[in-house]
C-alpha atoms as a PDB file:
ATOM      1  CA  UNK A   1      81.894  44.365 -73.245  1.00  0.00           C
ATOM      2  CA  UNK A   2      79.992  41.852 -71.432  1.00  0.00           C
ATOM      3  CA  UNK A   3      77.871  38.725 -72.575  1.00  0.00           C
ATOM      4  CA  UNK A   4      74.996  37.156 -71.081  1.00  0.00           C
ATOM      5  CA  UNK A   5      74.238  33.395 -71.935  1.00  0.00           C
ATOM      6  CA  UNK A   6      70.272  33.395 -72.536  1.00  0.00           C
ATOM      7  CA  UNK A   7      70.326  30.335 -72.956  1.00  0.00           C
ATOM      8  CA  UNK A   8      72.930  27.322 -73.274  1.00  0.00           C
ATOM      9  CA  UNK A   9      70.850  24.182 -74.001  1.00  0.00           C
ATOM     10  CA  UNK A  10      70.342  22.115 -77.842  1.00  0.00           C
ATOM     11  CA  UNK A  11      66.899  21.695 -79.710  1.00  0.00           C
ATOM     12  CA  UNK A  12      64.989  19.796 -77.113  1.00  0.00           C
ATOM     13  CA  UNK A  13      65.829  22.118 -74.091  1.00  0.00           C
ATOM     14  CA  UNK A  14      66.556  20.647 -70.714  1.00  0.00           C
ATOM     15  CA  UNK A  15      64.498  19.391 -69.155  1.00  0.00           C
ATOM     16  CA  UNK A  16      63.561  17.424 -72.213  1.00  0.00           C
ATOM     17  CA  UNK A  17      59.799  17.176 -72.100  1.00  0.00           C
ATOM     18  CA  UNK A  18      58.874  13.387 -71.024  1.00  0.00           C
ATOM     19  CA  UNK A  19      62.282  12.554 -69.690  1.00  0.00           C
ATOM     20  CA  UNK A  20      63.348  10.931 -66.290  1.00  0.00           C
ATOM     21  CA  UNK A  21      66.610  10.940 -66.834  1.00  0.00           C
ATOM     22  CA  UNK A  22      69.344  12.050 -64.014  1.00  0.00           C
ATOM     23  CA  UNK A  23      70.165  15.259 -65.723  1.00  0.00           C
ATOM     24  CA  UNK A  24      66.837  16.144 -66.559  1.00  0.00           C
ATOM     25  CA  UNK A  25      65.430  15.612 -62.779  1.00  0.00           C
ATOM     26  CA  UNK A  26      68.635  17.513 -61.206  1.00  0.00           C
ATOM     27  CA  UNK A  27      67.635  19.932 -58.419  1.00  0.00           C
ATOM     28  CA  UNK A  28      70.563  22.386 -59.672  1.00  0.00           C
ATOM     29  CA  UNK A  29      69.082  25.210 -61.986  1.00  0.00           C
ATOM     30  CA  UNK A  30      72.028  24.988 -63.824  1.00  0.00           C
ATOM     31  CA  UNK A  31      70.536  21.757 -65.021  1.00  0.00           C
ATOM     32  CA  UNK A  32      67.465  23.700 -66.640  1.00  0.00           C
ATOM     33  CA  UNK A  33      68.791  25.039 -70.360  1.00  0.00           C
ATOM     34  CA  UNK A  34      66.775  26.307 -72.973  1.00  0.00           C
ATOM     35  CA  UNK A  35      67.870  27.046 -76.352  1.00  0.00           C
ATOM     36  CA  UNK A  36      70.811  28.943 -77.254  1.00  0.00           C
ATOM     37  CA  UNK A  37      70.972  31.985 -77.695  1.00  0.00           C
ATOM     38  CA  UNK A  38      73.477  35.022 -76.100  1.00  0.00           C
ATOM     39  CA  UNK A  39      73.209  38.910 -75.906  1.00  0.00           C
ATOM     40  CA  UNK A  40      76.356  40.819 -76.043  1.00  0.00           C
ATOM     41  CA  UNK A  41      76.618  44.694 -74.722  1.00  0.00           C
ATOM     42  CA  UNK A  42      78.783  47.753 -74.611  1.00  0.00           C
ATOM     43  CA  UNK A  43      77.898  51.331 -73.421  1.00  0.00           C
ATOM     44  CA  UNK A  44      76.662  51.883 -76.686  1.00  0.00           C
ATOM     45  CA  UNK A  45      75.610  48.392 -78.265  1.00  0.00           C
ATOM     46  CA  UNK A  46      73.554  45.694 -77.702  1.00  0.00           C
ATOM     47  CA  UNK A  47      73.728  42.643 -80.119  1.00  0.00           C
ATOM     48  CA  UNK A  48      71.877  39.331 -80.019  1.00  0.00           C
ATOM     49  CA  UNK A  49      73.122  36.164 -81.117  1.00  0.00           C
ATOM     50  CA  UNK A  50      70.039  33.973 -82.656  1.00  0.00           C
ATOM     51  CA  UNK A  51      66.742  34.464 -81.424  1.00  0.00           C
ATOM     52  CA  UNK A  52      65.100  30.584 -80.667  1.00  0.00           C
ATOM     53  CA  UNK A  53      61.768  30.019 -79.729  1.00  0.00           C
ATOM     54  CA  UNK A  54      62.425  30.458 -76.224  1.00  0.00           C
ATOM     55  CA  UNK A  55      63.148  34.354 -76.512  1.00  0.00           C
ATOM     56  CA  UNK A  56      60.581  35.914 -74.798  1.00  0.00           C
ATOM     57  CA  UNK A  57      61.230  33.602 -71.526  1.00  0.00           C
ATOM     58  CA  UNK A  58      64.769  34.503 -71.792  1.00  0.00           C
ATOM     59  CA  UNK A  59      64.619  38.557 -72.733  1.00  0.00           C
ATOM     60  CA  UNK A  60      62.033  38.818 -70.023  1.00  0.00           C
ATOM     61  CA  UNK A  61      64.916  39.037 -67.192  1.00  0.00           C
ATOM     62  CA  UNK A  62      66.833  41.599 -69.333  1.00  0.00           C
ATOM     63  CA  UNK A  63      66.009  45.776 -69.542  1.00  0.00           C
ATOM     64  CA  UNK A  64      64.039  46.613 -71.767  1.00  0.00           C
ATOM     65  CA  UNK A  65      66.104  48.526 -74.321  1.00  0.00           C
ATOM     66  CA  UNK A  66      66.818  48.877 -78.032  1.00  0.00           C
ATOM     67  CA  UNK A  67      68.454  45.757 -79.875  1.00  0.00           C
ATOM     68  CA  UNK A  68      70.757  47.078 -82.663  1.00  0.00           C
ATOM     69  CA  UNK A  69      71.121  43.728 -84.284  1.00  0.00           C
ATOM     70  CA  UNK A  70      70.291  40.234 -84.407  1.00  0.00           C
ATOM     71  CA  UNK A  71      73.027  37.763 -86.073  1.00  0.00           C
ATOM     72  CA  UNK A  72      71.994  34.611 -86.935  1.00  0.00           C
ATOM     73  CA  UNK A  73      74.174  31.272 -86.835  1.00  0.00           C
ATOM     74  CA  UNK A  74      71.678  29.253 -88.760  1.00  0.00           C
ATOM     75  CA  UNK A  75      68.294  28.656 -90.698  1.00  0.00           C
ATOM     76  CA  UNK A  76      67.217  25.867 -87.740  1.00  0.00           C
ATOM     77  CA  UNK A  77      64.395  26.338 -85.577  1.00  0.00           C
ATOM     78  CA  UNK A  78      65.752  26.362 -82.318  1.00  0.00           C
ATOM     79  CA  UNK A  79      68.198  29.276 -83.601  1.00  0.00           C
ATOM     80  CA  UNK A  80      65.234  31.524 -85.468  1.00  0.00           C
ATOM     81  CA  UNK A  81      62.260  30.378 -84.002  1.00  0.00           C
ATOM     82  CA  UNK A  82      61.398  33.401 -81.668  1.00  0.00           C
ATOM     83  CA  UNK A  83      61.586  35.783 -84.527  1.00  0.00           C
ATOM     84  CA  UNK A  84      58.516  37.355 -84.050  1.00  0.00           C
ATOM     85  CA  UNK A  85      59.108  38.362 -80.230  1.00  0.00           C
ATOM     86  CA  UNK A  86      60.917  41.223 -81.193  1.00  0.00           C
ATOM     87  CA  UNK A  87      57.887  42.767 -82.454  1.00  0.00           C
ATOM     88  CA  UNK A  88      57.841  45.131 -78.699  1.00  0.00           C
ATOM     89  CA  UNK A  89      61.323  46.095 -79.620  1.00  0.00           C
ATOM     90  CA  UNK A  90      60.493  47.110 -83.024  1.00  0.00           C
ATOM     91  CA  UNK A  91      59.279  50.542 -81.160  1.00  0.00           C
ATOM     92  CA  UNK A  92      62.918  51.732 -81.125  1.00  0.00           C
ATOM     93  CA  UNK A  93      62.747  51.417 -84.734  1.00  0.00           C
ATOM     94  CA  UNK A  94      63.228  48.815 -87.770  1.00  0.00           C
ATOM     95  CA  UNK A  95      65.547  45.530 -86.302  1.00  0.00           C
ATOM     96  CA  UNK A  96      68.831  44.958 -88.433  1.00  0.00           C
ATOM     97  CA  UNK A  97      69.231  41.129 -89.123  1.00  0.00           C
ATOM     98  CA  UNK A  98      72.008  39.397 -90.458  1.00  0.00           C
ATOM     99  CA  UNK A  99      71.995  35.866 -91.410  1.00  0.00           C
ATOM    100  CA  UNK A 100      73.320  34.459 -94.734  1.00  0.00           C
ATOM    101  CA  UNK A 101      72.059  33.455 -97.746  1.00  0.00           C
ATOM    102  CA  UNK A 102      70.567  30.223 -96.484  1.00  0.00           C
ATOM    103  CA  UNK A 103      69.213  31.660 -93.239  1.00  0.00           C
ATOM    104  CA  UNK A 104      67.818  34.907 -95.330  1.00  0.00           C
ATOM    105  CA  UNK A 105      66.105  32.521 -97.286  1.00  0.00           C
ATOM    106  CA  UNK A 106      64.543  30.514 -94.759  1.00  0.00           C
ATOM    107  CA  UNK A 107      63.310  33.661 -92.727  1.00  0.00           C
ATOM    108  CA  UNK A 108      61.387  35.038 -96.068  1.00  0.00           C
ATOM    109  CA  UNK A 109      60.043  31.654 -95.883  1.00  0.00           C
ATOM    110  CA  UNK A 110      58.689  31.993 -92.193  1.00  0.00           C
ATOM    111  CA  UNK A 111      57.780  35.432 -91.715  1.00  0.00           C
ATOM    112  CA  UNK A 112      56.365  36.049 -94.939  1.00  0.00           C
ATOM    113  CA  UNK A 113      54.016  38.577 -93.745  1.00  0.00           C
ATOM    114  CA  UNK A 114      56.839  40.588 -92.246  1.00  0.00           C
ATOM    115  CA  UNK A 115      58.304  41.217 -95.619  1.00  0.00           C
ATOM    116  CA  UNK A 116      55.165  41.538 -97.717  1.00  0.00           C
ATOM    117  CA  UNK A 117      54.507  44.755 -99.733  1.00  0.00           C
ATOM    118  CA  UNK A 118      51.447  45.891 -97.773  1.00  0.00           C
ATOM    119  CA  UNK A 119      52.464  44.631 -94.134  1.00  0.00           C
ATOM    120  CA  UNK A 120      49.522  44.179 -91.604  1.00  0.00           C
ATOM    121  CA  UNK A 121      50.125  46.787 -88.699  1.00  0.00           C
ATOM    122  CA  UNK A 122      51.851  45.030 -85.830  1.00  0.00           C
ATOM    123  CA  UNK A 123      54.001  42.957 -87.541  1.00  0.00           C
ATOM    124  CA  UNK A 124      57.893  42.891 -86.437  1.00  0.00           C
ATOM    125  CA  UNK A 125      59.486  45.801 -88.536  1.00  0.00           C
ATOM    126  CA  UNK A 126      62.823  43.691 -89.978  1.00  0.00           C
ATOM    127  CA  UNK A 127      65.706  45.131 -92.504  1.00  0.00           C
ATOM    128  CA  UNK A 128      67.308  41.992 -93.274  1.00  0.00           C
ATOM    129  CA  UNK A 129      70.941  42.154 -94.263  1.00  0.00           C
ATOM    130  CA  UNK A 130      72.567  39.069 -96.471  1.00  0.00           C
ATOM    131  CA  UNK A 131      76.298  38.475 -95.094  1.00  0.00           C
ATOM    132  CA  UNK A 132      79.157  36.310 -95.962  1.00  0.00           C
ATOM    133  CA  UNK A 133      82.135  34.831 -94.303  1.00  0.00           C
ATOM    134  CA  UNK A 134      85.023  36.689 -93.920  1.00  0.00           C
ATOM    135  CA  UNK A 135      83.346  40.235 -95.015  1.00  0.00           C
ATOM    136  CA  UNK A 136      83.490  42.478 -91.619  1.00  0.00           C
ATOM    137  CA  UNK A 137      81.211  44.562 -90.962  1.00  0.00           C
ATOM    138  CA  UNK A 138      80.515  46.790 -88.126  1.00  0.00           C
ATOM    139  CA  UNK A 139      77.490  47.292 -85.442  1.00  0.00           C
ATOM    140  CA  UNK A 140      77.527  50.349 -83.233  1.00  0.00           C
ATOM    141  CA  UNK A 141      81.015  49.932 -81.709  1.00  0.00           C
ATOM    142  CA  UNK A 142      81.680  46.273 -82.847  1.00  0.00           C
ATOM    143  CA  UNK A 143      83.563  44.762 -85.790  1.00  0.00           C
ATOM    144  CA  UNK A 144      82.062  41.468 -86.575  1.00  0.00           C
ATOM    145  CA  UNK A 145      83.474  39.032 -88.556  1.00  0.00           C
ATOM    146  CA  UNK A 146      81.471  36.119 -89.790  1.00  0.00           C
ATOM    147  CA  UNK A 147      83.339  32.833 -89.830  1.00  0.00           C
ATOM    148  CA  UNK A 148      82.443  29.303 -92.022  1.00  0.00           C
ATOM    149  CA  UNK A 149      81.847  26.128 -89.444  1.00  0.00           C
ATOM    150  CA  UNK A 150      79.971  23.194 -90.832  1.00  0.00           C
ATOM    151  CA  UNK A 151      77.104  21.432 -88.677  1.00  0.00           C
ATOM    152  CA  UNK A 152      77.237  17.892 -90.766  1.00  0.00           C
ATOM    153  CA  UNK A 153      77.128  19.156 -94.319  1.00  0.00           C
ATOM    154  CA  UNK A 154      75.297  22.377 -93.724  1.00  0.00           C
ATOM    155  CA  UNK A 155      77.906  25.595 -94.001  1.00  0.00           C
ATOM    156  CA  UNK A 156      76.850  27.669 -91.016  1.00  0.00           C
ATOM    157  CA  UNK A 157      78.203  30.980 -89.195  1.00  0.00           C
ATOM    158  CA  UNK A 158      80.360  31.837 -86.020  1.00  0.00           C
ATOM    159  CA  UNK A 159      81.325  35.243 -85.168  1.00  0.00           C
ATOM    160  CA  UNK A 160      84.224  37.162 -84.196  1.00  0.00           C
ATOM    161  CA  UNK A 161      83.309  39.986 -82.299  1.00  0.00           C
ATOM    162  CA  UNK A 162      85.766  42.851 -81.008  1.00  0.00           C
ATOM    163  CA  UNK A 163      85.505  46.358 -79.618  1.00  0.00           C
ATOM    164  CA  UNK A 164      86.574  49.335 -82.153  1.00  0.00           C
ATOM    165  CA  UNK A 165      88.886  50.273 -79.793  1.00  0.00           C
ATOM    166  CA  UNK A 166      91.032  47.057 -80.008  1.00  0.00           C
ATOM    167  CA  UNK A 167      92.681  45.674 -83.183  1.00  0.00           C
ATOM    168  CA  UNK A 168      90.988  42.565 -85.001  1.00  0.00           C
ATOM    169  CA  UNK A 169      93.851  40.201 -83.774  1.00  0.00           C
ATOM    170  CA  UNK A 170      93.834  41.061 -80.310  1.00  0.00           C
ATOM    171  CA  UNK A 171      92.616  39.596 -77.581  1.00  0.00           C
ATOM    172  CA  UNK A 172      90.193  41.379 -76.432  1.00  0.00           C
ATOM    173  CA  UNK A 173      88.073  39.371 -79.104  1.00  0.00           C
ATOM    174  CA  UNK A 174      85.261  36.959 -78.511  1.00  0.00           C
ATOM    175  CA  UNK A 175      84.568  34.272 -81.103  1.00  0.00           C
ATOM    176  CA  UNK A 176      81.049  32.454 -80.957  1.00  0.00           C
ATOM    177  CA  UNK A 177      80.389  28.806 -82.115  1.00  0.00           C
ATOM    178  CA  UNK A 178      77.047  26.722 -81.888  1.00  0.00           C
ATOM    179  CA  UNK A 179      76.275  23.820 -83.550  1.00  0.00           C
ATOM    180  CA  UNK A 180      79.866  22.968 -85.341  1.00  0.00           C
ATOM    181  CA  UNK A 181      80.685  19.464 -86.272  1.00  0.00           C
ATOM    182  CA  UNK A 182      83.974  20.399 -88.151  1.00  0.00           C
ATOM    183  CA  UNK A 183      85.669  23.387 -89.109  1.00  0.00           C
ATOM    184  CA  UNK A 184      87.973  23.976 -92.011  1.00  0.00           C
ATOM    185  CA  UNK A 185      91.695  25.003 -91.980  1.00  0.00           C
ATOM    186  CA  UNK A 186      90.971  28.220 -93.541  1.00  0.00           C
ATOM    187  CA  UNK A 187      88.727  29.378 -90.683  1.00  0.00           C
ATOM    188  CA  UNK A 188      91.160  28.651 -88.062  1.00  0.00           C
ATOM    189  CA  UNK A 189      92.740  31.990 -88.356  1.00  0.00           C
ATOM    190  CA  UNK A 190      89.952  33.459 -87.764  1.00  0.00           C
ATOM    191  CA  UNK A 191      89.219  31.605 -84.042  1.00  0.00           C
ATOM    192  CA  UNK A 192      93.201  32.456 -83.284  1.00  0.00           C
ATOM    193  CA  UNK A 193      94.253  34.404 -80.761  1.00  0.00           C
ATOM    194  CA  UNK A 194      90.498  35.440 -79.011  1.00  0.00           C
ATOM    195  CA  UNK A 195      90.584  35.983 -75.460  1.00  0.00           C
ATOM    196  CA  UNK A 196      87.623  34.294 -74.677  1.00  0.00           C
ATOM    197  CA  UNK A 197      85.725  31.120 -77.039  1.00  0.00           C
ATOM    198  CA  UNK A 198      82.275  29.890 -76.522  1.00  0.00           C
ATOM    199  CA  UNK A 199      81.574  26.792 -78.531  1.00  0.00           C
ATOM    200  CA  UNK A 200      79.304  23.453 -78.662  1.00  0.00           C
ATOM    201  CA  UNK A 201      79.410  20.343 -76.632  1.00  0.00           C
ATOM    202  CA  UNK A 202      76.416  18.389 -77.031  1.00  0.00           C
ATOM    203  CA  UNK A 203      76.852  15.239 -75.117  1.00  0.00           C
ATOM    204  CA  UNK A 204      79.480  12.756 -74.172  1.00  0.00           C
ATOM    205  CA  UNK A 205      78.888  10.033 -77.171  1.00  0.00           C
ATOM    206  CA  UNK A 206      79.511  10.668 -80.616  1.00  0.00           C
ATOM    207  CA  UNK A 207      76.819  12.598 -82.897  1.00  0.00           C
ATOM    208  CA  UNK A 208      77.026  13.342 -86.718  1.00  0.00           C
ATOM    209  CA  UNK A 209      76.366  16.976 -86.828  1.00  0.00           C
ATOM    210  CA  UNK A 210      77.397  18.128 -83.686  1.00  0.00           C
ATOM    211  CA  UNK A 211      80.790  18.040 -81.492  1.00  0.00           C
ATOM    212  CA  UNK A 212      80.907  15.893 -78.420  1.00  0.00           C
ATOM    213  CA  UNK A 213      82.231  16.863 -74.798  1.00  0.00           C
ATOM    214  CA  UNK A 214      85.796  15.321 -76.145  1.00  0.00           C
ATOM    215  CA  UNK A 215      86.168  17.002 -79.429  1.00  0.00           C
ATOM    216  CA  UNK A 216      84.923  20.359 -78.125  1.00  0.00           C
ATOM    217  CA  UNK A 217      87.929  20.762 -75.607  1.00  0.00           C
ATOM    218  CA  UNK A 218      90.296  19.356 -77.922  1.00  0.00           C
ATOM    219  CA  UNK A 219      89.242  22.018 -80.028  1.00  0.00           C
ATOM    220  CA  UNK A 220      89.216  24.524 -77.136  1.00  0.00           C
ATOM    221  CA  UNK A 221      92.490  23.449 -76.645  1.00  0.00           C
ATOM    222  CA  UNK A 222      94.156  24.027 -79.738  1.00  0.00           C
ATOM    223  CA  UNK A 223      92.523  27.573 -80.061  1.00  0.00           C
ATOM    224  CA  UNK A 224      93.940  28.436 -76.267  1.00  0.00           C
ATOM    225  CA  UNK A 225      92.127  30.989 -75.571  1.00  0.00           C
ATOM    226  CA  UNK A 226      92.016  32.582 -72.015  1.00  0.00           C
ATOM    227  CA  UNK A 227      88.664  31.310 -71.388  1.00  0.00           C
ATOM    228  CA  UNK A 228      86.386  28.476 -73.467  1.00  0.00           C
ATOM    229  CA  UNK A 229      82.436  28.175 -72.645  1.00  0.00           C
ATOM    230  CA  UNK A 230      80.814  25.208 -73.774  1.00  0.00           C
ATOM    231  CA  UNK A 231      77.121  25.736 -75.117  1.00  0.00           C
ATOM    232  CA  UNK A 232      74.617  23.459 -76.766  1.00  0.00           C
ATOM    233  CA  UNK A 233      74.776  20.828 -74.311  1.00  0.00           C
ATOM    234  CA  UNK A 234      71.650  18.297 -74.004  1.00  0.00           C
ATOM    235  CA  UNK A 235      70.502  16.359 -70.890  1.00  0.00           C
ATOM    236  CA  UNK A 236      73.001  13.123 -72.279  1.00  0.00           C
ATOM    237  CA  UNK A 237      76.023  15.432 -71.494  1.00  0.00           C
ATOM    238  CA  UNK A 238      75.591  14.929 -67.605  1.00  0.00           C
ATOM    239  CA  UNK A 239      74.694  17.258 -64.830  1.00  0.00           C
ATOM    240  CA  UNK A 240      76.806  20.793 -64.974  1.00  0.00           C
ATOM    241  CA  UNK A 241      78.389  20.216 -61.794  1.00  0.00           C
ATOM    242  CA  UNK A 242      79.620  16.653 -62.642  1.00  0.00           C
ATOM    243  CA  UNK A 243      80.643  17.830 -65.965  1.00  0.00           C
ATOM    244  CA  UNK A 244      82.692  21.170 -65.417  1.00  0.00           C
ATOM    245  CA  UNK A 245      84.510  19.797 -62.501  1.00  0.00           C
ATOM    246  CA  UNK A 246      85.865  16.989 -64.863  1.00  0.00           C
ATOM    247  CA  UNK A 247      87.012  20.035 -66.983  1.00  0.00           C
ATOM    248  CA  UNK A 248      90.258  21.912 -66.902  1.00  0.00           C
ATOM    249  CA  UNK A 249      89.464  25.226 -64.872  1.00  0.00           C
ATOM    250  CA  UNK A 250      89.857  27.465 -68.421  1.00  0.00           C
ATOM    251  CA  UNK A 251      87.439  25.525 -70.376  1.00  0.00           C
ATOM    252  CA  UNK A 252      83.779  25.020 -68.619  1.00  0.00           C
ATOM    253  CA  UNK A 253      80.165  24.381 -69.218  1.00  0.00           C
ATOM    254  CA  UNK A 254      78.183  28.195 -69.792  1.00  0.00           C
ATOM    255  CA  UNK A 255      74.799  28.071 -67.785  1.00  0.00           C
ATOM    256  CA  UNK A 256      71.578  30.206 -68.478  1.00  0.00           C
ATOM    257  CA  UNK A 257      71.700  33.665 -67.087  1.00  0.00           C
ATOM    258  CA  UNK A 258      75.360  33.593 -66.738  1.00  0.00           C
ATOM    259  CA  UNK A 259      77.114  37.335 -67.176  1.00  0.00           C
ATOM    260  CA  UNK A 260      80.516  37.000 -68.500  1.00  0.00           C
ATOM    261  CA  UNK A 261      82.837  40.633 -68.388  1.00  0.00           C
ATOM    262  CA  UNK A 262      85.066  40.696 -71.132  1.00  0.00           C
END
């Protein structure tokens, strides 16, 4: 199983459009993040995780070949705004979406005309599916497991992903986490014992619906797993460099394009 980070940046991108600032005008291209987003692949799978509205820009470096599902964290823009990019993939046949009941909602509401009863040829063919936390379910060769994380006071989902051929408590388990400002006991169990954690860090001073720098490794930290990227960084977090090598060595900032084997 392998994941590639798409993208790694919050809402506004960086750059952010207007800014000066000395992350924004850093000659590193790790420095240059657009929304998140990640796609995950086996020999036989291919999963993406949120589909913002810089999609196309991001799928553009990948091969062109079927996507077997789409899971979606959140009902926010910059998590479902590239929706209707997939149309080209559509081709391989009907896209499975999963996003829950807030997020299903919220997509009727933007793509209307993908879900109307007489649909105008073209449109990106979507079979949306309505999940819940802590009801598995299973794509291609991957149990999934959607986990509760709250961004402020809005309930939204992480994932726990594992090959078929491993157990659901084993390490060879990724767990994926944008946009958290707290998490409840009850979903701890189901962060536990992953071998590798990718999670948000937005910036270094405090924010009300998102972790900073500081609470994301303390969080990393308690989790332990063998490896923690940090995602959802803006420009106020500091330059990637700077940051990661301020970081123990296990727990470091993800940057676009990055290829991670698990």
């Amino acid at each position: 199983m392998k994941l590639t980070f798409l993208g790694t940046g919050t809402s506004c991108g960086v750059p952010t459009i207007g800014c000066q600032c000395y992350t924004c005008t850093s000659p590193d291209s790790h420095d240059k993040r657009l929304r998140c987003s990640a796609l995950i692949e086996t020999e036989q799978t291919r999963l993406l995780i949120d589909c913002g509205p810089d999609f196309r820009q991001q799928i553009m470096s990948q091969p062109f070949r079927k996507i077997d599902g789409i899971l979606i964290t959140h009902a926010h823009y910059d998590h479902m705004g590239g929706m209707d990019d997939i149309r080209p993939y559509c081709q391989f046949g009907e896209i499975n979406v999963y996003a829950d009941p807030i997020a299903r909602k919220n997509m009727l509401e933007m793509l209307p005309y993908c879900f109307a009863e007489n649909r105008y040829p073209g449109v990106p063919a979507i079979q949306l599916h309505e999940i819940h936390k802590h009801e598995s379910f299973c794509i291609g060769d991957l149990d999934i497991i959607p986990l509760e994380v709250m961004h402020h006071d809005l309930p939204i989902l992480g994932y726990r992903i594992t090959p078929h051929t491993s157990q659901p408590s084993s390490h060879s388990s990724l767990v994926y986490i944008t946009d958290m400002k707290t998490i409840n006991e009850e979903e701890i169990q189901y962060v536990q014992a992953c071998d590798t954690l990718i999670v948000n860090a937005l910036r270094q001073q405090p924010h009300h619906s998102h972790q900073t720098l500081a609470e994301a490794v303390s969080f990393a930290q308690r989790i332990g797993a063998r490896k923690t990227w940090l995602i959802h960084s803006s420009h106020h977090i500091g330059r990637h460099a700077e940051v990661n090598a301020s970081l123990p060595s296990n727990i470091q900032m993800a940057y676009d394009g990055q290829v991670v084997s698990l």
